[in-house]
N, C-alpha and C. Protein backbone atom coordinates (compact mmCIF):
# COMPACT_ATOMS: atom_id res chain seq x y z
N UNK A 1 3.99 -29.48 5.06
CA UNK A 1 3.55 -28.78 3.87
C UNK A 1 4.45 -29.19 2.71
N UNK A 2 3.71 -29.55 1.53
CA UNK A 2 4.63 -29.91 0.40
C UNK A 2 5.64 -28.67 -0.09
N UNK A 3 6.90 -29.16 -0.45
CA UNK A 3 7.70 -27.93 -0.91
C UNK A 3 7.13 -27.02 -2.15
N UNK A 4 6.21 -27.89 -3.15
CA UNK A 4 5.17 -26.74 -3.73
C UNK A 4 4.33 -26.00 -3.15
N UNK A 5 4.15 -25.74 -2.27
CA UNK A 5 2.57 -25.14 -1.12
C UNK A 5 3.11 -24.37 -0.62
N UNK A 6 4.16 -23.82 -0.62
CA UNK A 6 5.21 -23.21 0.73
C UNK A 6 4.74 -21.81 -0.09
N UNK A 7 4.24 -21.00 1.22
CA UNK A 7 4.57 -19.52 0.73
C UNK A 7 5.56 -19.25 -0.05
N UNK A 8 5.52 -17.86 -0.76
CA UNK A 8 6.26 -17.61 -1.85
C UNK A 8 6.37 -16.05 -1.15
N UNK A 9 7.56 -15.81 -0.32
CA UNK A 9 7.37 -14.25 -0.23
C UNK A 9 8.14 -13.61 -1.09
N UNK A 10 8.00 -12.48 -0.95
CA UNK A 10 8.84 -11.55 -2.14
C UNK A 10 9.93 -11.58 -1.46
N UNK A 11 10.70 -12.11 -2.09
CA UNK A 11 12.85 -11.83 -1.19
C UNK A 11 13.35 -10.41 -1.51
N UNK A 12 13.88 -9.82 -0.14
CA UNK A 12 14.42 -9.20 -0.35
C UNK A 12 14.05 -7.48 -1.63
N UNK A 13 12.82 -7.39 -1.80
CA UNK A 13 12.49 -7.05 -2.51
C UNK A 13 12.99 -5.12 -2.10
N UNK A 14 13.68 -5.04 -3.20
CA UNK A 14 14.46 -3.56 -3.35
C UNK A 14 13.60 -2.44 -3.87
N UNK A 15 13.53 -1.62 -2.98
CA UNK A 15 12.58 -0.79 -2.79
C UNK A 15 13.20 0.61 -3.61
N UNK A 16 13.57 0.55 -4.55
CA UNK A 16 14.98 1.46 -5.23
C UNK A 16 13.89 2.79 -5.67
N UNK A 17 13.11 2.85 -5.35
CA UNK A 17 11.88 3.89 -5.95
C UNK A 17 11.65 4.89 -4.70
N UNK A 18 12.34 4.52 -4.15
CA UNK A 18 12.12 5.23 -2.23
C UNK A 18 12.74 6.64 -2.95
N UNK A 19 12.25 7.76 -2.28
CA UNK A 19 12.58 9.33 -2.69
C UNK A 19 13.27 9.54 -1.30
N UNK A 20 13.20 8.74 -0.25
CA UNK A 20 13.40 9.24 0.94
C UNK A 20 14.89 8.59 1.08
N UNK A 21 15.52 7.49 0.36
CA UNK A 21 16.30 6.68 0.26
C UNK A 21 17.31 7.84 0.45
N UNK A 22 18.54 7.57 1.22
CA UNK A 22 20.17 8.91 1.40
C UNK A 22 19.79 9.97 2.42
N UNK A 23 18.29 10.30 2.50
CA UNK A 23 17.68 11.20 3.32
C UNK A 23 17.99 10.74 5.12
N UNK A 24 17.82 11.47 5.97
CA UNK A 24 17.20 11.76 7.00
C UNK A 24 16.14 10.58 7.40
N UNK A 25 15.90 9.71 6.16
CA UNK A 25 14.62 8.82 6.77
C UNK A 25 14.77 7.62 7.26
N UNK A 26 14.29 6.70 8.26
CA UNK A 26 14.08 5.68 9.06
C UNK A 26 12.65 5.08 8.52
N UNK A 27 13.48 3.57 8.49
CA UNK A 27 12.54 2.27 8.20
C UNK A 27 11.47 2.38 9.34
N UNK A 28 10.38 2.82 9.01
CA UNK A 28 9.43 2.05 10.50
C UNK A 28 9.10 1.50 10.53
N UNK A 29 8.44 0.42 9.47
CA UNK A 29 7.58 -0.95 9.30
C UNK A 29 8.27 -1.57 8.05
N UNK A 30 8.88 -2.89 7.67
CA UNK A 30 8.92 -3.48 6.59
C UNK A 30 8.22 -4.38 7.20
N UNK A 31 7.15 -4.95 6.45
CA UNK A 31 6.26 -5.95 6.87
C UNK A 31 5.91 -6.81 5.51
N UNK A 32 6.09 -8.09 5.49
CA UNK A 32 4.77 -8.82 4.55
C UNK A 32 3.82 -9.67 4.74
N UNK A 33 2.84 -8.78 4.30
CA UNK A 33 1.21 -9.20 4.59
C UNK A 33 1.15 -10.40 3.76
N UNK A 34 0.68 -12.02 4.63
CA UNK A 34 -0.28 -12.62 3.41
C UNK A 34 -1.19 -12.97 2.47
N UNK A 35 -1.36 -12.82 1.52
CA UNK A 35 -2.35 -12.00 0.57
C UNK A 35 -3.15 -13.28 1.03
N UNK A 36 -4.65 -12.90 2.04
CA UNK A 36 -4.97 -12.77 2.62
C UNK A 36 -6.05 -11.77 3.49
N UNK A 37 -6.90 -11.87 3.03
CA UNK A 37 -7.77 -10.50 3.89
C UNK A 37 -7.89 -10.30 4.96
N UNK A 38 -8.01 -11.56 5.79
CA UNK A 38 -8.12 -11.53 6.85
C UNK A 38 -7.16 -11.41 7.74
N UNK A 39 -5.79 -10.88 7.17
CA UNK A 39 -4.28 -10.62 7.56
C UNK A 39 -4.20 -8.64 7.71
N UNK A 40 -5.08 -8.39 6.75
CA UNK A 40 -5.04 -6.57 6.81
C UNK A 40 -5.14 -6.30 8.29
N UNK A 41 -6.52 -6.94 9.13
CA UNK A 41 -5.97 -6.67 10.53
C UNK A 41 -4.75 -6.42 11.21
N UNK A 42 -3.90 -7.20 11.03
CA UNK A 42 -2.71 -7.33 11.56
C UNK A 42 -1.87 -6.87 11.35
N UNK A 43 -1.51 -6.47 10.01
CA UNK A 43 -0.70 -5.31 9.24
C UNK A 43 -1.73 -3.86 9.89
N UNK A 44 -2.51 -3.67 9.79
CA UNK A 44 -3.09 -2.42 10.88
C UNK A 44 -2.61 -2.26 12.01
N UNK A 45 -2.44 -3.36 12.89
CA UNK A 45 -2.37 -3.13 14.35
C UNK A 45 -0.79 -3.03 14.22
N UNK A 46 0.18 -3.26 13.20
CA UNK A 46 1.70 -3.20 13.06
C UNK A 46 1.59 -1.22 12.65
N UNK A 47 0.74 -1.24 11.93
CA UNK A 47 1.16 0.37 11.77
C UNK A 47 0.80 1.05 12.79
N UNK A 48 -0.19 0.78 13.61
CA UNK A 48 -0.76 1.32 14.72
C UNK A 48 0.83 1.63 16.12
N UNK A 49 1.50 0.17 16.18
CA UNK A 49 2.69 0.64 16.14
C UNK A 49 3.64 1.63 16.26
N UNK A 50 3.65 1.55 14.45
CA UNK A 50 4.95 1.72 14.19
C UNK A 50 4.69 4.08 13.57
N UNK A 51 3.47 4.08 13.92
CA UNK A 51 2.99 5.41 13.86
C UNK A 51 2.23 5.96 15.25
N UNK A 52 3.20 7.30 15.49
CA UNK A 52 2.46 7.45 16.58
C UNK A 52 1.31 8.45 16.77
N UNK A 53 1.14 9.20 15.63
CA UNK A 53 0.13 10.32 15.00
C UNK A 53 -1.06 9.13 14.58
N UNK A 54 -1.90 8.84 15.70
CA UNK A 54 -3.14 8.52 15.63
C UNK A 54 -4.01 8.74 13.84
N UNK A 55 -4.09 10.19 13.92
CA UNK A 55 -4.76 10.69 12.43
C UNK A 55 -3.70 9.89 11.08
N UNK A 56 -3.01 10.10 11.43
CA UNK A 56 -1.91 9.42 10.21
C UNK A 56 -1.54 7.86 9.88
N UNK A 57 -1.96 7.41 11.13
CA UNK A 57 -1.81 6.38 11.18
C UNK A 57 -3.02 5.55 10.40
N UNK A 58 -4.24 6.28 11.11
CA UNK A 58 -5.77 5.86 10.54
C UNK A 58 -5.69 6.18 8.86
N UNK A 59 -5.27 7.18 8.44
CA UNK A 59 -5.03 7.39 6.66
C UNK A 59 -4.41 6.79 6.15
N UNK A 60 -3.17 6.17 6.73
CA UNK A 60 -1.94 4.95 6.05
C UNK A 60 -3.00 3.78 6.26
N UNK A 61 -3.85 3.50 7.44
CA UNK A 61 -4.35 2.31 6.91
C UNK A 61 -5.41 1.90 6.25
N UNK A 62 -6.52 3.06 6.07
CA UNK A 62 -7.39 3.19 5.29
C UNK A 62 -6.87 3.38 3.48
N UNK A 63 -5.70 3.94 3.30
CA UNK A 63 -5.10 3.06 1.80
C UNK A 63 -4.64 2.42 2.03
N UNK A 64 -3.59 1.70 2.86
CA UNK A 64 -3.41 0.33 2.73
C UNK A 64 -4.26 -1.00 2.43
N UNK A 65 -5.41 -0.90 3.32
CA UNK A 65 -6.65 -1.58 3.42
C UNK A 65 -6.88 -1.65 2.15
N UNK A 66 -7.38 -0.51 1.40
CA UNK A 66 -7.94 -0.08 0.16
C UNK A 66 -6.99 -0.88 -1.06
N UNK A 67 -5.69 -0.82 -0.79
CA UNK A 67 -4.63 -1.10 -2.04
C UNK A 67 -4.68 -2.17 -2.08
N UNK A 68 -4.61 -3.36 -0.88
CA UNK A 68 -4.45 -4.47 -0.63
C UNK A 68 -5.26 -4.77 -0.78
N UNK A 69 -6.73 -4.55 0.00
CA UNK A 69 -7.58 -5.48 -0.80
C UNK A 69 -7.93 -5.80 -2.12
N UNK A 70 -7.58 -4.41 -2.95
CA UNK A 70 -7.80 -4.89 -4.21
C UNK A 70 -6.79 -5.91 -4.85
N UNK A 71 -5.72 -5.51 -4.84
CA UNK A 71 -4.38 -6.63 -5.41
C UNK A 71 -4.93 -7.93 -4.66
N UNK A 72 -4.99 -7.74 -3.38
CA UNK A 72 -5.68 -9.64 -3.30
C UNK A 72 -6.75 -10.28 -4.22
N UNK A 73 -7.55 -9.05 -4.55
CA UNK A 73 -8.99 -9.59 -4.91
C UNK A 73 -9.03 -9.49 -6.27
N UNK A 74 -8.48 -8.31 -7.08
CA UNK A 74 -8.37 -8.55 -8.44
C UNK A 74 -7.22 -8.76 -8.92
N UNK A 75 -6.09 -8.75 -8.41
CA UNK A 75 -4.80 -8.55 -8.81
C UNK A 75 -4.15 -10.27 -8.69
N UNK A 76 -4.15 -10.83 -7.46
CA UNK A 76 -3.84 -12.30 -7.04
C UNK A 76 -5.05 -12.82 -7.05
N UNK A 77 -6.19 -12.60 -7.27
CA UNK A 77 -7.60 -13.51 -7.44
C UNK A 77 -7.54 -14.35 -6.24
N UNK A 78 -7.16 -13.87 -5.09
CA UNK A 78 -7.66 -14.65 -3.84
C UNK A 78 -6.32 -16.08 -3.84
N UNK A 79 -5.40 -16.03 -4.59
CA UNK A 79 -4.22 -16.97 -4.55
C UNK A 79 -3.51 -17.62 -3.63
N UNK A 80 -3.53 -18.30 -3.03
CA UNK A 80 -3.03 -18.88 -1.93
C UNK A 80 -1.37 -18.54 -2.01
N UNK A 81 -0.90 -18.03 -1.10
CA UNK A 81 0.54 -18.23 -0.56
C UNK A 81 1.45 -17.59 -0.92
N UNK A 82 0.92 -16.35 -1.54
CA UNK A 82 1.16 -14.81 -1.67
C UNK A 82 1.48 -13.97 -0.61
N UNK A 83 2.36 -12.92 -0.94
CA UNK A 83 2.82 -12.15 0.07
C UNK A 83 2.66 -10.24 -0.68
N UNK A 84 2.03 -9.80 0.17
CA UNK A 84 2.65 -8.51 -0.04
C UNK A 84 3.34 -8.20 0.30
N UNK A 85 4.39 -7.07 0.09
CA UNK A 85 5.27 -6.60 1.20
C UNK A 85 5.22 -4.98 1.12
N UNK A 86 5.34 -4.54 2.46
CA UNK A 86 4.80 -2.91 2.62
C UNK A 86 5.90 -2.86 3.71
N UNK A 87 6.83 -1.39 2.75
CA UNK A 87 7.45 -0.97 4.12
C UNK A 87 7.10 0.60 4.20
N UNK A 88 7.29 1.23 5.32
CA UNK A 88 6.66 2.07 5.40
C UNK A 88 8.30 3.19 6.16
N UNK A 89 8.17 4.53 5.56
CA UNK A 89 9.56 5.32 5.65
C UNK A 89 8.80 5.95 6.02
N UNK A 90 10.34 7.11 7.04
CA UNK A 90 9.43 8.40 7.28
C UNK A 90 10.94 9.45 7.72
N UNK A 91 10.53 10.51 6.91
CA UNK A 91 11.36 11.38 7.22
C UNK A 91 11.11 12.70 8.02
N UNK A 92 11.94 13.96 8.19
CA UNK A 92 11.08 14.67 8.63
C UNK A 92 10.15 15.78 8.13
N UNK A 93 9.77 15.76 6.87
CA UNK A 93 9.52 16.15 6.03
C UNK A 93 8.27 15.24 5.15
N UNK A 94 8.88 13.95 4.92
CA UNK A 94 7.70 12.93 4.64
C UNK A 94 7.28 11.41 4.99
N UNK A 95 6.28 10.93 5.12
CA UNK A 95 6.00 9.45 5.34
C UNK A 95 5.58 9.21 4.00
N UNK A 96 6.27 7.88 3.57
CA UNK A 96 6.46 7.27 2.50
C UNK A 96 6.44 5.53 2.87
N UNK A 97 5.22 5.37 1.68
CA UNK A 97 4.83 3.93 2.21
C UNK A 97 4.97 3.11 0.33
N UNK A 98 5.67 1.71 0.78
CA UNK A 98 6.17 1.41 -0.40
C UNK A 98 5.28 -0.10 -0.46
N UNK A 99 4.35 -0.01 -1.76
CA UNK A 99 3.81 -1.94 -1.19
C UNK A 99 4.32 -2.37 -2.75
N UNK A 100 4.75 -3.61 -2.22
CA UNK A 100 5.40 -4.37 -3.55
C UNK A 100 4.44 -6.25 -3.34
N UNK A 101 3.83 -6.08 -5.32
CA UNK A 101 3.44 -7.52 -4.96
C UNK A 101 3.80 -7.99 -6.26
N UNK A 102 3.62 -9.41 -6.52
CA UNK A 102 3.90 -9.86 -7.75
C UNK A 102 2.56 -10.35 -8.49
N UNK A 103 1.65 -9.53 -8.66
CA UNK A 103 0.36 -10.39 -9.49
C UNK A 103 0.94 -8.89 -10.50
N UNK A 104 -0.05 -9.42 -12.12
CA UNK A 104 0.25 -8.72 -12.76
C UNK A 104 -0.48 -7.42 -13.20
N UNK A 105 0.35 -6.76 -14.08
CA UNK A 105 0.36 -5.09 -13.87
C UNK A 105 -0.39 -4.83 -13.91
N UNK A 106 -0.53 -4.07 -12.99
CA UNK A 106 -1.79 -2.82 -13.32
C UNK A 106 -1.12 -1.40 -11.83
N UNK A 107 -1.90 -0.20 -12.63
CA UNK A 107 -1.46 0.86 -12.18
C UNK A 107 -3.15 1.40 -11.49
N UNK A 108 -3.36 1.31 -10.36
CA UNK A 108 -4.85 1.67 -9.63
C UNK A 108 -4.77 3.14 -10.61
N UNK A 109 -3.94 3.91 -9.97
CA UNK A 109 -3.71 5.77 -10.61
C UNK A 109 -4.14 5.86 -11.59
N UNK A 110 -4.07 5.55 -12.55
CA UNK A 110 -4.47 5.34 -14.06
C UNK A 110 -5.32 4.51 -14.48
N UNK A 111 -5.91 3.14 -14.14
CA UNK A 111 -6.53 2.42 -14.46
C UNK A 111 -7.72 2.07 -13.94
N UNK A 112 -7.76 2.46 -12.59
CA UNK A 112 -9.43 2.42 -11.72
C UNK A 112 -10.22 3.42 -12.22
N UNK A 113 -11.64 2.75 -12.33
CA UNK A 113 -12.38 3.69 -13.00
C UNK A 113 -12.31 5.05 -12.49
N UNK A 114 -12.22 6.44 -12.79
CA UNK A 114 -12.73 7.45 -12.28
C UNK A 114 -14.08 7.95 -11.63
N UNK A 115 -14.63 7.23 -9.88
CA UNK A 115 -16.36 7.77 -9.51
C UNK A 115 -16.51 9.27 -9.94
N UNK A 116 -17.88 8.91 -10.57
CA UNK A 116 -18.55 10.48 -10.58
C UNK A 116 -19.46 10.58 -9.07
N UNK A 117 -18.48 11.59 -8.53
CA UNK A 117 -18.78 11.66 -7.33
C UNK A 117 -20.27 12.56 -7.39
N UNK A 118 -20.88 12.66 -8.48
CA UNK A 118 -22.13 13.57 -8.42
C UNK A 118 -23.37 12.52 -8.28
N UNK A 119 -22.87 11.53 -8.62
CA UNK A 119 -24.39 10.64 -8.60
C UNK A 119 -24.61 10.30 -7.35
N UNK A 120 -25.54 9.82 -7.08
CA UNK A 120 -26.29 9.13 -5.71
C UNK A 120 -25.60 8.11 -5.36
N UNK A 121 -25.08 7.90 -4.03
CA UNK A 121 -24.47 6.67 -3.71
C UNK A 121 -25.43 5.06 -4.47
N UNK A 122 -26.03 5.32 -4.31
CA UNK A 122 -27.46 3.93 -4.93
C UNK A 122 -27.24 3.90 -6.52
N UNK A 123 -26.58 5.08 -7.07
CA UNK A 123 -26.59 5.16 -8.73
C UNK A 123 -25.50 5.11 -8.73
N UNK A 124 -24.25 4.88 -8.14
CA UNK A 124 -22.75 4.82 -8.39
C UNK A 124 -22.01 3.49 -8.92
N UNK A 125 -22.11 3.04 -10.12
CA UNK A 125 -20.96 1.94 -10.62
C UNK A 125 -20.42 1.24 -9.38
N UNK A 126 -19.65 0.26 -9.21
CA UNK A 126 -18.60 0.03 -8.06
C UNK A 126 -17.35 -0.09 -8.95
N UNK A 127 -16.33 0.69 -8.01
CA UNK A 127 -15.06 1.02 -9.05
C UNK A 127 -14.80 2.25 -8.70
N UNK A 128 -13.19 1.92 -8.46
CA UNK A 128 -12.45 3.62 -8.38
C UNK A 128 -12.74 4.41 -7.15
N UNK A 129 -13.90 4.11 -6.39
CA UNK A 129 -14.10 5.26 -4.97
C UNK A 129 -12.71 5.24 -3.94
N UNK A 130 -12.17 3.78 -4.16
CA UNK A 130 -11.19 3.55 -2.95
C UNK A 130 -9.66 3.97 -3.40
N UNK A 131 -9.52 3.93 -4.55
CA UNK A 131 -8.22 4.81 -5.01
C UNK A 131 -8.36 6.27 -5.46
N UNK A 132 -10.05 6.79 -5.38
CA UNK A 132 -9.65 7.78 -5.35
C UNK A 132 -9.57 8.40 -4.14
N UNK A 133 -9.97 7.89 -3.10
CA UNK A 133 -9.49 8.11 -1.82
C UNK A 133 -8.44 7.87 -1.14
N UNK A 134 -7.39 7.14 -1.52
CA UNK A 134 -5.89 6.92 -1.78
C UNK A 134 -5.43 8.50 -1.83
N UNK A 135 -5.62 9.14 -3.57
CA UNK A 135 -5.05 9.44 -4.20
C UNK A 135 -5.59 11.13 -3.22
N UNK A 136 -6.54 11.33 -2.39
CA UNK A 136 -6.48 12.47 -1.49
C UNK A 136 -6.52 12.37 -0.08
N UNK A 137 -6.14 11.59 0.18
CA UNK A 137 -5.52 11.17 1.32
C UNK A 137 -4.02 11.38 1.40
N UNK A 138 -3.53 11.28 0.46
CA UNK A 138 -2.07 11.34 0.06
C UNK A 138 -1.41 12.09 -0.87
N UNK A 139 -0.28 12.67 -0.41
CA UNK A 139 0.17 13.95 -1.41
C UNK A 139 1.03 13.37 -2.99
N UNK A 140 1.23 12.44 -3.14
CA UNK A 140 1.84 12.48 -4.55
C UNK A 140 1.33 10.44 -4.37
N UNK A 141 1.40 10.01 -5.80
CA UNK A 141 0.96 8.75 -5.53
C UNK A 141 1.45 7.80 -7.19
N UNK A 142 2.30 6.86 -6.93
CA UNK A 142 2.97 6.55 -8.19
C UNK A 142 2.93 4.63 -8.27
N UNK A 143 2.64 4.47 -9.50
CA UNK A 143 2.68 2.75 -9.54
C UNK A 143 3.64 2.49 -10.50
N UNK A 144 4.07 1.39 -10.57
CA UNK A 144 5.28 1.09 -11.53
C UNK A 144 5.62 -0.25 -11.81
N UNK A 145 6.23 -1.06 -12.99
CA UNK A 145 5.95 -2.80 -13.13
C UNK A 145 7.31 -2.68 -13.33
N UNK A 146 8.22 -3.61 -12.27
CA UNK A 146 9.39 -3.75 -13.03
C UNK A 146 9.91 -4.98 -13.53
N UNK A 147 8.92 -5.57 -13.80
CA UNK A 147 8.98 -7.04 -14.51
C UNK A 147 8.31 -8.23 -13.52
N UNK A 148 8.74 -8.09 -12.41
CA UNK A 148 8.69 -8.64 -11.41
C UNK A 148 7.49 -8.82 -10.44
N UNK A 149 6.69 -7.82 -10.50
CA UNK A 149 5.63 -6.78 -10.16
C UNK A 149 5.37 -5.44 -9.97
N UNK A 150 4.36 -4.91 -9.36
CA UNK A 150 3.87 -3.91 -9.45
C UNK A 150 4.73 -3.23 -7.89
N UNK A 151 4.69 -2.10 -7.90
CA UNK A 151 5.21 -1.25 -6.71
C UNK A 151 4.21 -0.03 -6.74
N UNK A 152 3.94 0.11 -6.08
CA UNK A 152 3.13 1.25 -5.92
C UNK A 152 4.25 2.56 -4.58
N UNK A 153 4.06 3.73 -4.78
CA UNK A 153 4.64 4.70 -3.71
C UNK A 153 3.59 5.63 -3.62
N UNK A 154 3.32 5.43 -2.18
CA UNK A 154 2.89 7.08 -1.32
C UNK A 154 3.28 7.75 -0.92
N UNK A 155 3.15 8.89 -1.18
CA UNK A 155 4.15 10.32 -0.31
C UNK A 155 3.06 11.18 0.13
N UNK A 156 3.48 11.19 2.05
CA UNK A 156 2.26 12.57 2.64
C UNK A 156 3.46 13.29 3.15
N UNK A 157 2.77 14.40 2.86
CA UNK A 157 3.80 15.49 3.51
C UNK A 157 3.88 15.66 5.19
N UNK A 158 4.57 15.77 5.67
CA UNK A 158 4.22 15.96 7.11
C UNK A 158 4.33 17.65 7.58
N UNK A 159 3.35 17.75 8.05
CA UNK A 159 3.35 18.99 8.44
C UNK A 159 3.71 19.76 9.59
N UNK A 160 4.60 18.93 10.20
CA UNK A 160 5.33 18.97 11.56
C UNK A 160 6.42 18.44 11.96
N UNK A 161 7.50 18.60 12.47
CA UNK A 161 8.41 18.25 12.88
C UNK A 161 8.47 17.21 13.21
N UNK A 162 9.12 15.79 12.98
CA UNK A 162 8.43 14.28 13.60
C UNK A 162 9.88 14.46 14.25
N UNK A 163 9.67 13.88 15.71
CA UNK A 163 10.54 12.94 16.38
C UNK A 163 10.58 11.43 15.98
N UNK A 164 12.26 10.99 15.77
CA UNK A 164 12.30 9.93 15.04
C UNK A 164 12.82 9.14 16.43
């Protein structure tokens, strides 16, 4: 592979936005996905893993799925040799999932269209259904550009005592 062609992953990329960071919380997944669709599989079967709450596990990857595909598809325009990187925290109190990519800014939270969930699926725009299903799936939900790229944070509350 030419030394221009070579994946480009995110190094080391500092996750300084973590709420769980000093806490009680444990790394369970740092992973980077290659932006790539046909890679979300595999980052699934890593959370499948690295979560052992079946239900929780299926909601981390149904936004993940959701986040990622879009940053591949509108965010990196399908770019060859891209990396996401998603690590995923968990305390006992919360699971906190951090994805960091470098295509440029945009904030889903604020910027995906808002569905009017009143119309007919057949009369619905396309746009916005999958972050707003993010955004209740999950208890607090934040994006942020720090020059570098975009970071997005999820926070679900856990409603049970986790063994770590």
């Amino acid at each position: 592979m030419a030394e221009s062609s070579k994946p480009t992953q995110i190094k080391n990329a500092q996750f300084k936005k973590s709420r769980l960071a000093g806490h009680d919380a444990k790394v369970l997944l740092d992973y980077q996905v290659p932006a790539r669709l046909e890679e979300i599989e595999k980052l699934a079967e890593a959370v499948n893993m690295a979560l052992l709450d079946r239900d929780l596990a299926f909601s981390v990857n149904l936004c993940l799925d959701e986040l990622i595909t879009n940053t591949i598809v509108h965010g990196l325009k399908g770019a060859a040799g891209r990396f996401i990187h998603v690590q995923i925290n968990m305390s006992n109190e919360w699971l906190e999932i951090l994805l960091k990519d470098d295509a440029p800014r945009f904030d889903p939270f604020m910027q995906a269209p808002v569905p009017n969930l009143d119309l007919d699926v057949s009369e619905r725009p396309i746009g916005g259904l999958g972050v707003h299903i993010v955004k209740k799936l999950m208890d607090e939900v934040h994006a942020d550009y720090d020059g570098t790229g975009n970071l997005i944070v999820l926070l679900k509350r856990l409603h049970h005592q986790v063994t770590m």
